[in-house]
Protein backbone atom coordinates (compact mmCIF):
# COMPACT_ATOMS: atom_id res chain seq x y z
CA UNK A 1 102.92 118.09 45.89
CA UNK A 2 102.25 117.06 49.24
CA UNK A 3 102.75 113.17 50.05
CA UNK A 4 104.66 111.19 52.93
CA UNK A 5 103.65 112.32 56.47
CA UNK A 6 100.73 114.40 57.99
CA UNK A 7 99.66 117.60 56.19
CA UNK A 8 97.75 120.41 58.46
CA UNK A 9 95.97 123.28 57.33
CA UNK A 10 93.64 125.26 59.80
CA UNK A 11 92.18 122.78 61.74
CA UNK A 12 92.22 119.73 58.87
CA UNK A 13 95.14 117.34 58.62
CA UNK A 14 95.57 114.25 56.35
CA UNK A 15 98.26 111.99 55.56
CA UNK A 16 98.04 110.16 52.18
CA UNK A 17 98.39 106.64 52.36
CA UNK A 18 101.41 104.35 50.72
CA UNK A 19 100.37 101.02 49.12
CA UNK A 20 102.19 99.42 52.12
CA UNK A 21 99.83 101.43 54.72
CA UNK A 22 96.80 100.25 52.74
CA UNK A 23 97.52 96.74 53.10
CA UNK A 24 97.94 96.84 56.76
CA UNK A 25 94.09 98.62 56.59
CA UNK A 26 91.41 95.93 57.64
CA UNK A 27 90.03 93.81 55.07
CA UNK A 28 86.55 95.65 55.06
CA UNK A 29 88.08 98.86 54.42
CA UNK A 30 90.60 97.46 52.03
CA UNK A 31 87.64 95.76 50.00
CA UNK A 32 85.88 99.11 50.05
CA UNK A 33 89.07 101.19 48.70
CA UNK A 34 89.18 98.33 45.79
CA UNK A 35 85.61 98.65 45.13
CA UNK A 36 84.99 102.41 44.57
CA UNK A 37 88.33 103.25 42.97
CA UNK A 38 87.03 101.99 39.48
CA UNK A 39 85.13 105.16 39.12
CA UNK A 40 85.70 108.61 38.90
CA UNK A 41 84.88 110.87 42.31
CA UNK A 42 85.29 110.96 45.74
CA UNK A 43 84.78 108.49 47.99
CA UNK A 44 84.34 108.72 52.33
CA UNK A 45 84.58 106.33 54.94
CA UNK A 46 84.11 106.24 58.79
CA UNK A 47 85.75 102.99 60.44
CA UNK A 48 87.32 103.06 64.03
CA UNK A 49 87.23 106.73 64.74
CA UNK A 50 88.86 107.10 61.77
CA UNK A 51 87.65 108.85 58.54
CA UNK A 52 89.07 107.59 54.74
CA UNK A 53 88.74 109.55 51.77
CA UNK A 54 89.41 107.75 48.50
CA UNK A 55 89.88 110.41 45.01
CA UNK A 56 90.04 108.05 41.95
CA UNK A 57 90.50 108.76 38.79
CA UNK A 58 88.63 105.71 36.95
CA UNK A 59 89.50 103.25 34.59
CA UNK A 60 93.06 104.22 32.52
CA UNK A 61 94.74 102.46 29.60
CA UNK A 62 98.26 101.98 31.45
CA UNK A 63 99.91 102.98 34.73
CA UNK A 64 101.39 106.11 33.44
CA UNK A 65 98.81 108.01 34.98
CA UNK A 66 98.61 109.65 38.93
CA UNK A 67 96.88 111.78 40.89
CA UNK A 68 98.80 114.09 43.94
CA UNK A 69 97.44 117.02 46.26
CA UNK A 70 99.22 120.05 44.86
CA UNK A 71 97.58 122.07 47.12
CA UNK A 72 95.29 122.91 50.48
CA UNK A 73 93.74 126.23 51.22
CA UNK A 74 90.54 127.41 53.13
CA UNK A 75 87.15 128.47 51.43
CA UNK A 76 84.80 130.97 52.33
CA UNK A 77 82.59 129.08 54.62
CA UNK A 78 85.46 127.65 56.57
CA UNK A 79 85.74 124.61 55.17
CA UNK A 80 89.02 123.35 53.90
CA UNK A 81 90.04 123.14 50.14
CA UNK A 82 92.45 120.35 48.27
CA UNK A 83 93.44 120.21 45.13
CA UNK A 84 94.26 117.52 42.93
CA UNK A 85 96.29 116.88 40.07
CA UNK A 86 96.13 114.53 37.72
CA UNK A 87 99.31 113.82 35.73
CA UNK A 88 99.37 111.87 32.38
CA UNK A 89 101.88 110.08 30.95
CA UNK A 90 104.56 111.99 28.48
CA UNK A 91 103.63 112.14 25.17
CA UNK A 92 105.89 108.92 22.92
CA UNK A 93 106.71 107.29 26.32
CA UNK A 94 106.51 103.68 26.43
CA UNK A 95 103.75 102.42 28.73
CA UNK A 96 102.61 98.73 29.34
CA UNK A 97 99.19 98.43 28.47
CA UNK A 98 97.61 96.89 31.51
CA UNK A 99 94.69 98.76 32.41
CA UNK A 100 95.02 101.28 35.83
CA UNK A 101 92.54 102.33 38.41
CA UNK A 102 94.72 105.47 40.07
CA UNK A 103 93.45 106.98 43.17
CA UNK A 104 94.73 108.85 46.49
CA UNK A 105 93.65 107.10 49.95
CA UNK A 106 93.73 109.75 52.71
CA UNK A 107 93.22 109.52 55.82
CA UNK A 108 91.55 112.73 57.15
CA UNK A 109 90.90 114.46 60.58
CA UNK A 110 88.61 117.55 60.98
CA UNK A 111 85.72 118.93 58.30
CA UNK A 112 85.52 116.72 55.06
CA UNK A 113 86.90 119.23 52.49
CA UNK A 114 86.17 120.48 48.89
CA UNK A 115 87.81 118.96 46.33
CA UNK A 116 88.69 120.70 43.01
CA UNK A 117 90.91 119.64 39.79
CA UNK A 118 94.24 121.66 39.91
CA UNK A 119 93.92 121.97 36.16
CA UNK A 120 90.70 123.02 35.88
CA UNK A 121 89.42 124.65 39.35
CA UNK A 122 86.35 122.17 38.80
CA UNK A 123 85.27 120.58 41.80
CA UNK A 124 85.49 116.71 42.04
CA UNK A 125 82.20 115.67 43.85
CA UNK A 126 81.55 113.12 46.34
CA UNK A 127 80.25 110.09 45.43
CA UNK A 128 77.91 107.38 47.20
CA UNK A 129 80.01 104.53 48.05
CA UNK A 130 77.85 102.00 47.86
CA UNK A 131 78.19 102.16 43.84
């Protein structure tokens, strides 16, 4: 699992964001992140030179559930590859049952990349944002 500080792989670093580094984002981008997190796919956004890629999961029946990059490679046509994992809750473990919207915010530099399901190998596609 990769999390804390900045990741590199061939030319593409990212650095996934705490909760604390989100609300220190400006409010535009921070109403954006709340926005597109209640559904499933990727999101992008450019603000300040900067890029932001939100991964959410969608609407879940407790906070039990996560995503995390388990791993970065490089495809075929150069661009780079992440993979994402989402982990459930353990089966008989007590969860309150407040509804969840999990996602990743990343903050990327270099080529966009591909993003696939770890379990699966299925790519996650990109979304518009304007949903």
């Amino acid at each position: 699992m990769f999390m804390g500080g900045e990741q590199q792989k061939k030319g593409f670093s990212y650095r996934v964001l705490s909760v604390k580094e989100q609300k220190k984002m400006p409010g535009s981008v921070r109403k954006w992140i709340n926005k597109v997190r209640t559904e499933k796919g990727v999101y992008t956004r450019r603000h300040r030179g900067g890029c932001y890629l939100v991964i959410a999961a969608g609407m879940k029946p407790n906070p039990g559930y996560r995503l995390e990059v388990s791993k970065l490679s490089k495809e075929e046509d150069g661009r780079p590859a992440m993979w994402v994992r989402e982990t459930i809750p353990e089966s008989g473990q007590m969860q309150p049952q407040v509804i969840s919207y999990p996602c990743l915010v990343i903050r990327v530099k270099g080529g966009l990349p591909h993003v696939f399901r770890a379990e699966s190998g299925n790519p996650i596609q990109y979304r518009d944002s304007d949903i």
